[in-house]
Protein backbone atom coordinates (compact mmCIF):
# COMPACT_ATOMS: atom_id res chain seq x y z
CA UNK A 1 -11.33 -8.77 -7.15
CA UNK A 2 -8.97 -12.00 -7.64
CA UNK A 3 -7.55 -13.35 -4.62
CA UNK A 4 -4.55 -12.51 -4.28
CA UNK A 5 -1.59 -14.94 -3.22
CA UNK A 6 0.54 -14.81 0.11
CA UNK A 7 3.34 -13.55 -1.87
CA UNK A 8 1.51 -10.87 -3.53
CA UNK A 9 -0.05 -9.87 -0.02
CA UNK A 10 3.08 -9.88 1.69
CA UNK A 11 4.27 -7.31 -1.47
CA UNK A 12 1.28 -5.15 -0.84
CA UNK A 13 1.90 -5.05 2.86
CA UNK A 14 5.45 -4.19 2.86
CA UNK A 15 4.34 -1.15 0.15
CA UNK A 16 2.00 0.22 2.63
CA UNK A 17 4.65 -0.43 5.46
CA UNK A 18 7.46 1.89 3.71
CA UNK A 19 4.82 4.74 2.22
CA UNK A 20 3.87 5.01 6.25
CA UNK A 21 8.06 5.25 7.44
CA UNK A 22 8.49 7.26 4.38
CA UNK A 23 5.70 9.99 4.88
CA UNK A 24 5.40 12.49 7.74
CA UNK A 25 1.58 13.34 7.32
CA UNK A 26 -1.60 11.29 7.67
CA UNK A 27 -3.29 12.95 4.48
CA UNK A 28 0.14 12.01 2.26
CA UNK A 29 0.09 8.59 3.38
CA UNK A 30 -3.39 8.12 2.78
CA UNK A 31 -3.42 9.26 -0.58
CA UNK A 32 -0.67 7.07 -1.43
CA UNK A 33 -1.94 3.76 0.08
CA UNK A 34 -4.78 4.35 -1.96
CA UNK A 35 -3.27 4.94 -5.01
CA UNK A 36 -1.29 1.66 -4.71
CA UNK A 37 -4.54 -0.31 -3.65
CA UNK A 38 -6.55 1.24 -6.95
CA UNK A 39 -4.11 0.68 -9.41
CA UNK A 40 -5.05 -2.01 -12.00
């Protein structure tokens, strides 16, 4: 994996951050999060 730069991980976090306040169950969010962490 390329590193990644502190803009780029700041993007990533804030992603996950608003798919967790925007989802009400455990299993959506983690299906999401992991979508957005696979996608090439």
């Amino acid at each position: 994996m390329d590193e990644m730069t502190d803009l780029q991980f700041k993007t990533l976090i804030n992603a996950i951050l608003q798919i967790i306040k925007d989802n009400d169950t455990k299993e959506e969010m983690i299906k999401k999060i992991e979508a957005l962490v696979n996608k090439n």
